[in-house]
PDB file of N, CA and C in Angstrom:
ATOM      1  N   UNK A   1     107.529 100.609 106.899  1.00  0.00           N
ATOM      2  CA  UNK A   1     106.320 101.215 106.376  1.00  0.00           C
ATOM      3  C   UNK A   1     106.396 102.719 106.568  1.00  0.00           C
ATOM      4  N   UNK A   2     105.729 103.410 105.488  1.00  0.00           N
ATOM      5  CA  UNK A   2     105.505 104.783 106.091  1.00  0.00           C
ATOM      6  C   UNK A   2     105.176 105.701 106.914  1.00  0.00           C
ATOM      7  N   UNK A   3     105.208 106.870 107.349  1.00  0.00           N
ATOM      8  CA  UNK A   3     103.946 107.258 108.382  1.00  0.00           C
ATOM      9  C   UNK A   3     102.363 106.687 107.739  1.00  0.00           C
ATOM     10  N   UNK A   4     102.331 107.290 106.428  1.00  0.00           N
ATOM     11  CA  UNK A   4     100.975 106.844 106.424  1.00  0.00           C
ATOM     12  C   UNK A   4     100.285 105.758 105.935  1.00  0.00           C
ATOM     13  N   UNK A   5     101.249 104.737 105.821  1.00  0.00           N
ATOM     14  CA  UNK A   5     100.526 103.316 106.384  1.00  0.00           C
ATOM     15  C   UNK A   5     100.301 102.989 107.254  1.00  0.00           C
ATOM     16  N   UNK A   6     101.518 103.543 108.215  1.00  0.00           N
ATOM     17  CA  UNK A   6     101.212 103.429 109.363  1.00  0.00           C
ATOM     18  C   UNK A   6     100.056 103.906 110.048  1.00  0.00           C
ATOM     19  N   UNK A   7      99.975 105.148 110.127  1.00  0.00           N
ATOM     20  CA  UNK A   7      98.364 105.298 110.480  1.00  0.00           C
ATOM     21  C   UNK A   7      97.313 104.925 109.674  1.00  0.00           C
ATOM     22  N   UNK A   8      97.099 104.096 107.978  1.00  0.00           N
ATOM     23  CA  UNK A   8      96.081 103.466 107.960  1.00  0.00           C
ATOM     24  C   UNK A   8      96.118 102.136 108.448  1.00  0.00           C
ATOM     25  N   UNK A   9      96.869 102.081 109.236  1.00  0.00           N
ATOM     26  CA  UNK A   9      97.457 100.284 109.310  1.00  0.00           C
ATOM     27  C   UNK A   9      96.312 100.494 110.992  1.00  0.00           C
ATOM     28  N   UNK A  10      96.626 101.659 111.626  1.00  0.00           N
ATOM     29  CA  UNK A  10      96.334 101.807 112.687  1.00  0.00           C
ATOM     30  C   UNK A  10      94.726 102.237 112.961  1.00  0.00           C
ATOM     31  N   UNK A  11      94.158 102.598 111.675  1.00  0.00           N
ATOM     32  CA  UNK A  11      93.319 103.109 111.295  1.00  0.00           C
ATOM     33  C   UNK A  11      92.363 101.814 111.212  1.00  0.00           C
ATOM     34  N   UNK A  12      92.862 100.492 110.191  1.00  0.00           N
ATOM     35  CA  UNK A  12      92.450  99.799 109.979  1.00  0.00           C
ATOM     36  C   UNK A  12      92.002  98.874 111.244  1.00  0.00           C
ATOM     37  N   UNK A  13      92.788  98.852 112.231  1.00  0.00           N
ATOM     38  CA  UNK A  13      92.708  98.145 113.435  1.00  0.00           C
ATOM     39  C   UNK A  13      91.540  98.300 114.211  1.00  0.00           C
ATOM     40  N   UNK A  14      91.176  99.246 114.401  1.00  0.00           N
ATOM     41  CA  UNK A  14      90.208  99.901 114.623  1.00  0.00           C
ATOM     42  C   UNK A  14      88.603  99.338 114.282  1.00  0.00           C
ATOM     43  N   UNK A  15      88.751  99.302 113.144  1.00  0.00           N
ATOM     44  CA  UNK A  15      87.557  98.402 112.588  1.00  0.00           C
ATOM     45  C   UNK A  15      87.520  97.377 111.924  1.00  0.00           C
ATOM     46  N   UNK A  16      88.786  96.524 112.220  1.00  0.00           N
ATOM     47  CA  UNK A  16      88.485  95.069 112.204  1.00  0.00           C
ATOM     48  C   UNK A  16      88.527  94.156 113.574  1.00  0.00           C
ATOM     49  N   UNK A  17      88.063  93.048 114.099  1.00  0.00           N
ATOM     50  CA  UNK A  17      87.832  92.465 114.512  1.00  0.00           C
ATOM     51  C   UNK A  17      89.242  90.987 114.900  1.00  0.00           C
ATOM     52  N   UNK A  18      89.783  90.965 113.423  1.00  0.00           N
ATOM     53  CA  UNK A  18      90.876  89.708 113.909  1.00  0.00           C
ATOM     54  C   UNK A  18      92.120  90.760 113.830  1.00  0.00           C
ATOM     55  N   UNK A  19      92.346  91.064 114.555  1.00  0.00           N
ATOM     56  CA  UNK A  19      93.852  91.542 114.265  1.00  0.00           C
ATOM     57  C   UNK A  19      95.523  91.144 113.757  1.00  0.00           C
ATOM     58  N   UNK A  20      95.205  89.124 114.107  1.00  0.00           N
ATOM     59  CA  UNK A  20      96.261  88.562 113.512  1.00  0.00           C
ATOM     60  C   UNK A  20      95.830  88.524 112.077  1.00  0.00           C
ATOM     61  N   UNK A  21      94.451  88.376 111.386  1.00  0.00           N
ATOM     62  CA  UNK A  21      93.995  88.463 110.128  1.00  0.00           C
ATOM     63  C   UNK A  21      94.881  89.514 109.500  1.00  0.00           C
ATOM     64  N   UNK A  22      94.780  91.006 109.957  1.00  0.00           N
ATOM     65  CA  UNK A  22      94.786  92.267 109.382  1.00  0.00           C
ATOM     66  C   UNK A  22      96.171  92.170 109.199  1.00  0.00           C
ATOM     67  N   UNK A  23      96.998  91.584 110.369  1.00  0.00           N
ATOM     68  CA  UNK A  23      98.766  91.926 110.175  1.00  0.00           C
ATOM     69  C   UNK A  23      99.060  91.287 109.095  1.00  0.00           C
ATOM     70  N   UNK A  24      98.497  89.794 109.045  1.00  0.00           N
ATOM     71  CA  UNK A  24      98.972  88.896 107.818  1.00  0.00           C
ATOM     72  C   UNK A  24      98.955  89.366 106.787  1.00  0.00           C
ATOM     73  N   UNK A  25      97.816  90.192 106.160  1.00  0.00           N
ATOM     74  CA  UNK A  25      97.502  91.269 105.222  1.00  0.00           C
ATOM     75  C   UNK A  25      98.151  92.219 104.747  1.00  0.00           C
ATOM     76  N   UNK A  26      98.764  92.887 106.193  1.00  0.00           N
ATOM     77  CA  UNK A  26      99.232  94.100 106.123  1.00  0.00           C
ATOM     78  C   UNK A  26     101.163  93.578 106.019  1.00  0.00           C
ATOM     79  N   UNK A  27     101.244  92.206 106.096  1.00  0.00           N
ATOM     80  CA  UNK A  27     102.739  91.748 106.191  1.00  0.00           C
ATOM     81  C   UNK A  27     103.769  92.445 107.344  1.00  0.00           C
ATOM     82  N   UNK A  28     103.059  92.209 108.089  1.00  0.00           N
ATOM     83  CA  UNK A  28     103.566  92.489 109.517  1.00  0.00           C
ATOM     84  C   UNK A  28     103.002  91.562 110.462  1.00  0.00           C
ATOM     85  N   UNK A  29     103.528  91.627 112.002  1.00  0.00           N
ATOM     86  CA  UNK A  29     103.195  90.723 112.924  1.00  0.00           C
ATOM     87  C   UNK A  29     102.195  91.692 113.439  1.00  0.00           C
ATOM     88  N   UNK A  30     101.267  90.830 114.565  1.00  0.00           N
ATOM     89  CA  UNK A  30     100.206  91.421 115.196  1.00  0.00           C
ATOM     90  C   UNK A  30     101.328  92.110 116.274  1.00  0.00           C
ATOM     91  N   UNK A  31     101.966  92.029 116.949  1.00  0.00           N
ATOM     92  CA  UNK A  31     102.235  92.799 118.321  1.00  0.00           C
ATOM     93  C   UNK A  31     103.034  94.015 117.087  1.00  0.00           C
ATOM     94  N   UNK A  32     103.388  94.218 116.667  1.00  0.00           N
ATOM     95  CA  UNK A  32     103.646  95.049 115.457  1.00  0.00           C
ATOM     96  C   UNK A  32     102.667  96.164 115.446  1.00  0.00           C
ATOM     97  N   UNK A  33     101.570  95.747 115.050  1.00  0.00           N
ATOM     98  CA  UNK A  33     100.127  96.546 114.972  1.00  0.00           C
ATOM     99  C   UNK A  33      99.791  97.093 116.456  1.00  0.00           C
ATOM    100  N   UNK A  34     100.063  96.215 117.388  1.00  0.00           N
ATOM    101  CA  UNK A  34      99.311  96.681 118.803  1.00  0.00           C
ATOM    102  C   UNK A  34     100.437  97.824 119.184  1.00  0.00           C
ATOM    103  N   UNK A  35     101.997  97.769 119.143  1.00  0.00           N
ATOM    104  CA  UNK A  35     102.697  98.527 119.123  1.00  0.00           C
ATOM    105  C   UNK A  35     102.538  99.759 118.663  1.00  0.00           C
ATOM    106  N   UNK A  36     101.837 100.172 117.173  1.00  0.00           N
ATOM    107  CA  UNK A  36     101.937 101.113 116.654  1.00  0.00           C
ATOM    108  C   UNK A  36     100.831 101.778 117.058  1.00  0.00           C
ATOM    109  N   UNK A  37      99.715 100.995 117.492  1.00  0.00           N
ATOM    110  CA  UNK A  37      98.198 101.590 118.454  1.00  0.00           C
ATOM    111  C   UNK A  37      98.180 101.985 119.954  1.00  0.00           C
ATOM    112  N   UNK A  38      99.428 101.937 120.387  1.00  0.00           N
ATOM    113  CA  UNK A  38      99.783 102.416 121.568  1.00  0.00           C
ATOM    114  C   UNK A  38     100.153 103.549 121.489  1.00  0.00           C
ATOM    115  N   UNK A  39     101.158 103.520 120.171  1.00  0.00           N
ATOM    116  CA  UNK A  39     102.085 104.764 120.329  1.00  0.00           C
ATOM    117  C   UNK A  39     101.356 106.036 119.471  1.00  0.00           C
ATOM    118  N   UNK A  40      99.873 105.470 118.491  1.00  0.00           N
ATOM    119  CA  UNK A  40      98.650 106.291 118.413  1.00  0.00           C
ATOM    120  C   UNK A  40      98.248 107.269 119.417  1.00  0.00           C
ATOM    121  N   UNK A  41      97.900 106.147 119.709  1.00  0.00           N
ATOM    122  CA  UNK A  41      97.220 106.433 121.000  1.00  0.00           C
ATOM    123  C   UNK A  41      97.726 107.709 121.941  1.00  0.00           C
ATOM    124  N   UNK A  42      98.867 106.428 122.125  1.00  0.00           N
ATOM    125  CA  UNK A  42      99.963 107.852 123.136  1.00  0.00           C
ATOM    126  C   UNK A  42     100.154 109.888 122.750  1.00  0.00           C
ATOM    127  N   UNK A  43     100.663 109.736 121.278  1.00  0.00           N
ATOM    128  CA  UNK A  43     101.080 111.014 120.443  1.00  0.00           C
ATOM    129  C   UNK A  43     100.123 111.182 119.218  1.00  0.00           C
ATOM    130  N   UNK A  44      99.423 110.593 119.385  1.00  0.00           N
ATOM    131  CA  UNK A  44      98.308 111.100 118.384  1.00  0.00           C
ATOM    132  C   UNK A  44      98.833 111.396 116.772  1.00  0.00           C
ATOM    133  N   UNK A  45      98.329 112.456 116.025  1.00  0.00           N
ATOM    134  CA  UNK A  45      98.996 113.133 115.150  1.00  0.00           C
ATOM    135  C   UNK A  45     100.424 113.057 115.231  1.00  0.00           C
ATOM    136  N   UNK A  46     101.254 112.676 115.734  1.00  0.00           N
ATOM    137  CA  UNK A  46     102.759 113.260 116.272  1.00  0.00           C
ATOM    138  C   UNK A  46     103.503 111.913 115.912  1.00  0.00           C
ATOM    139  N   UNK A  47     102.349 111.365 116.377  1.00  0.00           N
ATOM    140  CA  UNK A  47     102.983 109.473 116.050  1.00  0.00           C
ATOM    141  C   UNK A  47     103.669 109.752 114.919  1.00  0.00           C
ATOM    142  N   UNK A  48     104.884 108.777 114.547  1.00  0.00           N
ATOM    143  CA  UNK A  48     105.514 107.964 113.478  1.00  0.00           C
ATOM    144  C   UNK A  48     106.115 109.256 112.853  1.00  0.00           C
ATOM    145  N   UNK A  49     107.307 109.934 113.309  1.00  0.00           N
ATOM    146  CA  UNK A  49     107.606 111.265 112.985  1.00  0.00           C
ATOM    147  C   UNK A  49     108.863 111.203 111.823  1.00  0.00           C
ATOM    148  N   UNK A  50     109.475 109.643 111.711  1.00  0.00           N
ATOM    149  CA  UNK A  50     110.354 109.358 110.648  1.00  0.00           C
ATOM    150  C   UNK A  50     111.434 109.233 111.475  1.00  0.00           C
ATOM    151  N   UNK A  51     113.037 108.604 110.786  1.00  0.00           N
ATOM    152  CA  UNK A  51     113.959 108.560 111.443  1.00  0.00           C
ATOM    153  C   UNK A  51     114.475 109.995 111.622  1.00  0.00           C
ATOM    154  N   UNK A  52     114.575 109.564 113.196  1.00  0.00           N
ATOM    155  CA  UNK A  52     115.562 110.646 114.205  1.00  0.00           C
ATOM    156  C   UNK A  52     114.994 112.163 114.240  1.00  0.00           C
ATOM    157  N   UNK A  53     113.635 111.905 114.260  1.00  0.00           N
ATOM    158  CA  UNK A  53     112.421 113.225 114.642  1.00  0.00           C
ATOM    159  C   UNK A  53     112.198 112.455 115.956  1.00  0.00           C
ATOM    160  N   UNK A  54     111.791 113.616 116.785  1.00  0.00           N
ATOM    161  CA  UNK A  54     111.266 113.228 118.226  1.00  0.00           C
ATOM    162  C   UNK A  54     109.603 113.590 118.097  1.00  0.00           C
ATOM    163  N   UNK A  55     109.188 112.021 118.671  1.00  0.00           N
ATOM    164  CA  UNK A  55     107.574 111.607 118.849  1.00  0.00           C
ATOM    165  C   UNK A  55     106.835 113.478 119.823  1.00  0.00           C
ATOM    166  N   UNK A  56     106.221 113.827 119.425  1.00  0.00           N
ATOM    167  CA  UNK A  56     105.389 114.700 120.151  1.00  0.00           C
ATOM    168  C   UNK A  56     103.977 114.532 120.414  1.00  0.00           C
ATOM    169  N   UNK A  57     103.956 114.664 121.702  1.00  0.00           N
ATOM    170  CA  UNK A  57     102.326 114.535 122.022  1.00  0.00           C
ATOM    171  C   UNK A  57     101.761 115.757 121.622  1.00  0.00           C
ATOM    172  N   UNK A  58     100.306 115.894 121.900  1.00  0.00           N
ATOM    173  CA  UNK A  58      98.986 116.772 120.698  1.00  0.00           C
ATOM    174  C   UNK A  58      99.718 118.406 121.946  1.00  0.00           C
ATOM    175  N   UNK A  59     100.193 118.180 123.272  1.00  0.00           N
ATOM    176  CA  UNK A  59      99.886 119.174 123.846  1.00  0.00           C
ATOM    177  C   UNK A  59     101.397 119.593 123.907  1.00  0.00           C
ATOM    178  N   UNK A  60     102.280 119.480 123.553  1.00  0.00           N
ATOM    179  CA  UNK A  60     103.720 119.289 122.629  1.00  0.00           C
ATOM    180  C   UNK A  60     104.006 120.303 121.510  1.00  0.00           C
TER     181      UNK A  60
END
């Protein structure tokens, strides 16, 4: 997926409720989704930087 599915994927998580629902949807697995909401979480904006860019956090 892209960066920016990825963050609406991550986006979406957010305000739904079943999360194995949303992956099935999104054609991915749920620990998939919780994975990519960690690493949100973690680097914010910085998340999902493409192959062989290094992840940066907001204060980075």
């Amino acid at each position: 997926m892209t960066t920016l599915l990825k963050k609406k994927a991550v986006q979406l998580r957010y305000e739904r409720t079943n999360i194995s629902e949303l992956a099935r949807e999104l054609g991915i697995t749920a620990s998939q989704l919780y994975k990519w909401r960690k690493e949100f979480e973690e680097f914010g904006e910085g998340s999902f930087p493409g192959k062989g860019n290094l992840k940066l956090t907001p204060e980075q």
